[in-house]
Protein backbone atom coordinates (compact mmCIF):
# COMPACT_ATOMS: atom_id res chain seq x y z
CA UNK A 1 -90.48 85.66 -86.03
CA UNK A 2 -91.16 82.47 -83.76
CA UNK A 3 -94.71 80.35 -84.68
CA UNK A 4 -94.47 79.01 -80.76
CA UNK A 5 -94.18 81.27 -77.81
CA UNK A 6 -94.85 80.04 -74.36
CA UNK A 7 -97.13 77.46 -74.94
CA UNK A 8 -98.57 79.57 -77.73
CA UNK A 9 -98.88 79.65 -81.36
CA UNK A 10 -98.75 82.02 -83.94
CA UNK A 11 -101.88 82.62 -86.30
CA UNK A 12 -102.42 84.60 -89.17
CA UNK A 13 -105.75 86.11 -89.94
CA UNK A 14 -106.85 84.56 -93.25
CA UNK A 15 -110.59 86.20 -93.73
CA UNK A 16 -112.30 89.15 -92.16
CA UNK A 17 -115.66 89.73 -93.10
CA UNK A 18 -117.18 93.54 -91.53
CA UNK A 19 -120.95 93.18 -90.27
CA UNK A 20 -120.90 96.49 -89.43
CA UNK A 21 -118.38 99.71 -87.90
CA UNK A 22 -116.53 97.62 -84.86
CA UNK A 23 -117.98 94.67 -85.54
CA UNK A 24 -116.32 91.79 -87.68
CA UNK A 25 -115.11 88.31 -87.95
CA UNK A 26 -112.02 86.78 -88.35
CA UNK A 27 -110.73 83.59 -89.40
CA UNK A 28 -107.47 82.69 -88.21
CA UNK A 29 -105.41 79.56 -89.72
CA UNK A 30 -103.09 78.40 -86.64
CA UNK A 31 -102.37 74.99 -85.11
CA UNK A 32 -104.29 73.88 -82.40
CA UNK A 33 -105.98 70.66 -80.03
CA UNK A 34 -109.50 71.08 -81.79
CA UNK A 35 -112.37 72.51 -79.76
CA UNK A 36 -116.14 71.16 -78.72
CA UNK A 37 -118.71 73.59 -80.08
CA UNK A 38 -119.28 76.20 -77.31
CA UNK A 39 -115.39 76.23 -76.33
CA UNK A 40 -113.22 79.38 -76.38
CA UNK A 41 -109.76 80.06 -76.81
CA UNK A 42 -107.55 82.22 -75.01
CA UNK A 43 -106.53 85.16 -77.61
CA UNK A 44 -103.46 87.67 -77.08
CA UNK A 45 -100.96 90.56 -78.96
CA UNK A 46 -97.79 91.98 -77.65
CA UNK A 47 -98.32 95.86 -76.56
CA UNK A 48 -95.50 97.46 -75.82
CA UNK A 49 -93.56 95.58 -72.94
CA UNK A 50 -97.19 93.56 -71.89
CA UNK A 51 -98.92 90.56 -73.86
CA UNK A 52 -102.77 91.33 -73.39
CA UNK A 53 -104.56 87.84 -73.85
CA UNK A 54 -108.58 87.60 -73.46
CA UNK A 55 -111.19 84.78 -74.15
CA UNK A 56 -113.09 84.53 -77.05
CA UNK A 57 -115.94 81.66 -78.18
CA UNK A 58 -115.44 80.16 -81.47
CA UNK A 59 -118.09 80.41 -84.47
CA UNK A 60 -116.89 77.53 -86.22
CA UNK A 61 -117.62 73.65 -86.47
CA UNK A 62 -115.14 71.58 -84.83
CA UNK A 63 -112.54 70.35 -87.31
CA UNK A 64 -113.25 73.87 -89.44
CA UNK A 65 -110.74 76.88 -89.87
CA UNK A 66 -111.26 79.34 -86.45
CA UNK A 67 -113.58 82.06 -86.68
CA UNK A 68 -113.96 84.79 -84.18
CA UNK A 69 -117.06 87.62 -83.55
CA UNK A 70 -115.41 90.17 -82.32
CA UNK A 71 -116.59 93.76 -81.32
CA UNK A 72 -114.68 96.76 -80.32
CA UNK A 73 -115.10 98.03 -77.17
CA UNK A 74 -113.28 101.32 -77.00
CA UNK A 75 -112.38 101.51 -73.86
CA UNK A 76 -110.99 97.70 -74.17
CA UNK A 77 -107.63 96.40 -73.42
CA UNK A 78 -107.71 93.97 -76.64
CA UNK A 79 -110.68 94.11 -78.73
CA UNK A 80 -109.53 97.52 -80.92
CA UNK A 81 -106.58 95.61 -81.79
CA UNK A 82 -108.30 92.83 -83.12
CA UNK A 83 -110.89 94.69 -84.97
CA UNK A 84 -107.93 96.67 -86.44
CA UNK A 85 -106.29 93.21 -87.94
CA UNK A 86 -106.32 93.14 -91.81
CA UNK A 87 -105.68 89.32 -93.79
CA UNK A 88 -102.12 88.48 -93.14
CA UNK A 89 -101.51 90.52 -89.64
CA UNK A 90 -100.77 87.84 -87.06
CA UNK A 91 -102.34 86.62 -83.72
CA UNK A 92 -101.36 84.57 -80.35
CA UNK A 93 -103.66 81.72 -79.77
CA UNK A 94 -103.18 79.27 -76.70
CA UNK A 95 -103.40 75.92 -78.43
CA UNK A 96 -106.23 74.03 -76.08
CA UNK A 97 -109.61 75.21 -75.86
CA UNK A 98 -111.45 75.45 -72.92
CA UNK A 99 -114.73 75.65 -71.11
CA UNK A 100 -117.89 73.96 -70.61
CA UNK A 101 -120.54 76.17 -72.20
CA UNK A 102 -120.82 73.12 -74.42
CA UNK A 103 -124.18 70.58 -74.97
CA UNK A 104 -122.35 67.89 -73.55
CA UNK A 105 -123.10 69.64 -69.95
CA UNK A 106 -126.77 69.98 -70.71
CA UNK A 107 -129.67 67.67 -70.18
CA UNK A 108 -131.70 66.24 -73.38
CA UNK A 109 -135.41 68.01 -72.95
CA UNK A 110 -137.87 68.51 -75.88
CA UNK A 111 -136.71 72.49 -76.56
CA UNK A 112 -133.36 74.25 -76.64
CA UNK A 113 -133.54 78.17 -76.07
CA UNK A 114 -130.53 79.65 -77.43
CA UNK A 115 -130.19 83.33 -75.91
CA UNK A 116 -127.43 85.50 -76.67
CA UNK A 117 -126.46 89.44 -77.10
CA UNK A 118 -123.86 90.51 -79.20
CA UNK A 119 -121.07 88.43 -79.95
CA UNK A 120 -122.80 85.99 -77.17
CA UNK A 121 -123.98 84.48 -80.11
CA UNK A 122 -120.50 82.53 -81.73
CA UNK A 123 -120.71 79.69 -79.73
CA UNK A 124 -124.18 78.90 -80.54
CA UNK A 125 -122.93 79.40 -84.50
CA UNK A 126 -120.28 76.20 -83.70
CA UNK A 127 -123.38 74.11 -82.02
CA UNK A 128 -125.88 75.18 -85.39
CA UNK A 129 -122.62 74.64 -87.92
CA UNK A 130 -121.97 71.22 -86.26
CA UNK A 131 -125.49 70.33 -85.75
CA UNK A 132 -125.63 67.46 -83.39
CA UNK A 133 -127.89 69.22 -81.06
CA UNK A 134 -131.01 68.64 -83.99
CA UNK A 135 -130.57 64.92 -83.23
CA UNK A 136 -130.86 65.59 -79.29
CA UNK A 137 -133.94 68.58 -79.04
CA UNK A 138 -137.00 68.83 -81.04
CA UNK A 139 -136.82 72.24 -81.12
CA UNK A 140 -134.02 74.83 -81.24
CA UNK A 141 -134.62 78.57 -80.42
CA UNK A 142 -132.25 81.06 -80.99
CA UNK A 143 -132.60 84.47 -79.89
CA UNK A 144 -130.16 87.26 -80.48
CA UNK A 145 -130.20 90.38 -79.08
CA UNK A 146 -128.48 93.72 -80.06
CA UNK A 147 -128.90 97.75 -80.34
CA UNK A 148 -129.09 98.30 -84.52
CA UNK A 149 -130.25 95.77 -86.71
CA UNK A 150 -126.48 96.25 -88.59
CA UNK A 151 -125.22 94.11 -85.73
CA UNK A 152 -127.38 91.61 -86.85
CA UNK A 153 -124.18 89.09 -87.65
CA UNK A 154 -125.04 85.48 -89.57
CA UNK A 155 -128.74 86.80 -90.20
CA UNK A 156 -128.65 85.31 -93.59
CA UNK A 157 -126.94 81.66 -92.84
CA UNK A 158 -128.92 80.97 -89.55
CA UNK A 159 -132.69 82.09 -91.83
CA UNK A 160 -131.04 79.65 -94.30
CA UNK A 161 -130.62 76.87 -91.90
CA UNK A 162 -134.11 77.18 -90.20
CA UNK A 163 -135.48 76.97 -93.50
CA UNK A 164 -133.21 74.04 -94.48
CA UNK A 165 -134.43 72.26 -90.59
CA UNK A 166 -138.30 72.71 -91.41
CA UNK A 167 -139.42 74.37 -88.14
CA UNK A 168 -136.92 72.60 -86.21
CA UNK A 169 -134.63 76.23 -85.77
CA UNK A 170 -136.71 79.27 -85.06
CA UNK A 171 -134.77 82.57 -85.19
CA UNK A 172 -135.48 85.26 -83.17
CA UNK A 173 -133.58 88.56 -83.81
CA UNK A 174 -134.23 91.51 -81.30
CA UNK A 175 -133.27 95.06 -81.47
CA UNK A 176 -133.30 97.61 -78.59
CA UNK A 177 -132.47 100.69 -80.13
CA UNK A 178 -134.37 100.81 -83.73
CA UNK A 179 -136.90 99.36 -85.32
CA UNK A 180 -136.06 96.25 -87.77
CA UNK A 181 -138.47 94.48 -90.33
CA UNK A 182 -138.64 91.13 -89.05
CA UNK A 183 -137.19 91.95 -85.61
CA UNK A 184 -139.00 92.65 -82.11
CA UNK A 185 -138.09 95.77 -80.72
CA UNK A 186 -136.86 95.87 -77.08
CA UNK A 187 -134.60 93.45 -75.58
CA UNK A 188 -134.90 89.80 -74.35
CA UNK A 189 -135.82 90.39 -71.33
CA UNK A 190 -138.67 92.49 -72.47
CA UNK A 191 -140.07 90.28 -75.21
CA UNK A 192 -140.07 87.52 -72.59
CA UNK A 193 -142.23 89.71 -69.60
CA UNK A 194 -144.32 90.78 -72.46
CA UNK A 195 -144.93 87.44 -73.63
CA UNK A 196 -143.91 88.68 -77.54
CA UNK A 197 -140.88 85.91 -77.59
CA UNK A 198 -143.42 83.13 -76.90
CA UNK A 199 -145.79 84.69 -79.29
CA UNK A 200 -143.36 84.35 -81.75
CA UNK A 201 -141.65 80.98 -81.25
CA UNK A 202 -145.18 79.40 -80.84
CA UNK A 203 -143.61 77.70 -77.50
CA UNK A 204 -144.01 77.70 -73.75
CA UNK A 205 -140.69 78.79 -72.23
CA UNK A 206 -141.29 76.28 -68.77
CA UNK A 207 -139.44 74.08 -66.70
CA UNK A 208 -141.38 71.26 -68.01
CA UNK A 209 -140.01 71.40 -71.32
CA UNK A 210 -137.66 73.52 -71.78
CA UNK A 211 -133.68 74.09 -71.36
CA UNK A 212 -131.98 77.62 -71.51
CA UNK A 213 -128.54 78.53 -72.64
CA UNK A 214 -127.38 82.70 -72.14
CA UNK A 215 -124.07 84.08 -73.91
CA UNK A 216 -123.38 87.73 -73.38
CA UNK A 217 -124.06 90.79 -71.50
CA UNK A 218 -124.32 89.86 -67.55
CA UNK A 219 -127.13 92.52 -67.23
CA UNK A 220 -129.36 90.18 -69.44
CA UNK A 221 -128.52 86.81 -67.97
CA UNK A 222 -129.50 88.42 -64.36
CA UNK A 223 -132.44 89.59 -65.51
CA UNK A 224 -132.91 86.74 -67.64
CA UNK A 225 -132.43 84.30 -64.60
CA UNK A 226 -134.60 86.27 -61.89
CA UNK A 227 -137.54 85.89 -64.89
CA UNK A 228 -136.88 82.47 -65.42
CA UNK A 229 -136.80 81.86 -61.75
CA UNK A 230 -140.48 82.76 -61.49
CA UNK A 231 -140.77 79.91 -63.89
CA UNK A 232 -139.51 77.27 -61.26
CA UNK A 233 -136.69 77.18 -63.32
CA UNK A 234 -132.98 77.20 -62.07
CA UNK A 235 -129.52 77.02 -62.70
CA UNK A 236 -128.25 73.74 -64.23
CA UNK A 237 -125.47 72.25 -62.17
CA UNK A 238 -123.89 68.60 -62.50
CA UNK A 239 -124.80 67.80 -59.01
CA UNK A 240 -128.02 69.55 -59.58
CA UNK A 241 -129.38 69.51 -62.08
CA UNK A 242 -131.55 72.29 -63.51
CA UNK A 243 -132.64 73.76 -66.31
CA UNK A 244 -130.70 77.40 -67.20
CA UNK A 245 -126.79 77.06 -67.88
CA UNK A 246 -125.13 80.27 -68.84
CA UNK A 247 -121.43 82.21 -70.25
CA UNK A 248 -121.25 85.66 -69.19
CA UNK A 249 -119.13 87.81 -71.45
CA UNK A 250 -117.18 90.03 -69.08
C-alpha cells in the first residue's frame, strides 16, 4: 500500500493507551508540516467506496510524536473506527495542521482559564506540554469537565505539572454524573453560577484580569459565554479584541 494519497499520508498507530470504555489515545508516527499547540489535523479511513475524514486537536508538544483523545461516539461517522485501531493498524493524516485555537491569537492578561469537556481538553495538553504560555500568564486554570470521573484523561501528568509550576497551574476536574474525591460535582457552568470554581481556584473570573479559552461541547461554551457576558466579558476577535476565544467540537 501507498504512504501518500491525495495530499495525504499514511500513519501507523504506534501507542494506544485506554482511559476508560470508548475513550483512548493514540499516537500516530506519520510525516507531517509540524503544528502550533492548539492546532488540529484533519484525520480520515477508507469505508467502503467513501474516505470519512474529521478534525481532531493534537495532545502533543510541537516537534513530539502525534497524540490524539479520541472518544467514541456511537452514532459517529469516524470516531468507532478510531477507537477500534490497535498498534500497527494504519491512519490518513492531511500533512498541514490547521486552525487558530492557538495562544498566539490571544492577548497577554495576568490569568489564563483553560475550559474544556471531554476530549476539548487535547489542545490545552500541547499548550501545558510545550509550556510557553507560563512565561506569558501568571496564572493558568484548567478546568475539565466530564460525566464519570473514569474520563478523567491526563489526571495524573497535569496534578504532576501543577505541582512541578508551584501554584502557577491550578487543576480543576468536574464531574456531572458521580461524585469524585477531589472533583466538584456538576458541570462548568454550574460551578461557575454557584461561585464553587472561584472558590476553588482562589481567583476572580473578570474582564479585568482574566482571559478564557472553551474546547468542547457547544452546549457549554453557550452557556459558558451568556455567563461570562454578564461579566462584561466578550468574544475575542483580532479587530476586537475581547476577552473569551473558543473551539467548538461539533
Amino acid at each position: 500500500m501507498t504512504d501518500k494519497m491525495n495530499g495525504w499520508s499514511r500513519g501507523t498507530v504506534t501507542v494506544r493507551h485506554d482511559w476508560a470504555p470508548g475513550l483512548c489515545t493514540l499516537t500516530i508516527d506519520v510525516g507531517t508540516e509540524g503544528h502550533a499547540a492548539g492546532q488540529f489535523f484533519n484525520i480520515g479511513l477508507p469505508m467502503g467506496d467513501q474516505f470519512v475524514r474529521r478534525s481532531y486537536s493534537v495532545a502533543s508538544a510541537p516537534g513530539q510524536p502525534l497524540e490524539f483523545l479520541v472518544n467514541r461516539v456511537e452514532d459517529g461517522s469516524l470516531s468507532p473506527q478510531l477507537v477500534d485501531l490497535q498498534p500497527g493498524g494504519h491512519v490518513w493524516v492531511e500533512p498541514r495542521a490547521r486552525g487558530f485555537f492557538t495562544l498566539d491569537y490571544v492577548p497577554t492578561v495576568p490569568d489564563l482559564w483553560l475550559l474544556a469537556t471531554g476530549t476539548g481538553l487535547g489542545p490545552y495538553l500541547s499548550m501545558l506540554r510545550e509550556g510557553a504560555l507560563f512565561a506569558r500568564f501568571e496564572r493558568v486554570v484548567i478546568v475539565h469537565g466530564v460525566r464519570y470521573g473514569a474520563h478523567l484523561a491526563y489526571a495524573q501528568e497535569i496534578e504532576q505539572l501543577a505541582r512541578a509550576r508551584g501554584g502557577q497551574l491550578v487543576r480543576v476536574p468536574i464531574v456531572s454524573r458521580e461524585d469524585v474525591p477531589g472533583a466538584l460535582r456538576g458541570r462548568i457552568t454550574d460551578a461557575l453560577h454557584s461561585g464553587r470554581l472561584e472558590e476553588r481556584v482562589g481567583l476572580a473570573l473578570d474582564s479585568e484580569r482574566s482571559h478564557v479559552m472553551m474546547c468542547g461541547n457547544p452546549a457549554m461554551i453557550e452557556e459558558m459565554m451568556t455567563a461570562l457576558e454578564t461579566r462584561g466579558m466578550r468574544r475575542h476577535r483580532l479587530r476586537s479584541p475581547g476577552h473569551v476565544t473558543f473551539e467548538r467540537y461539533w
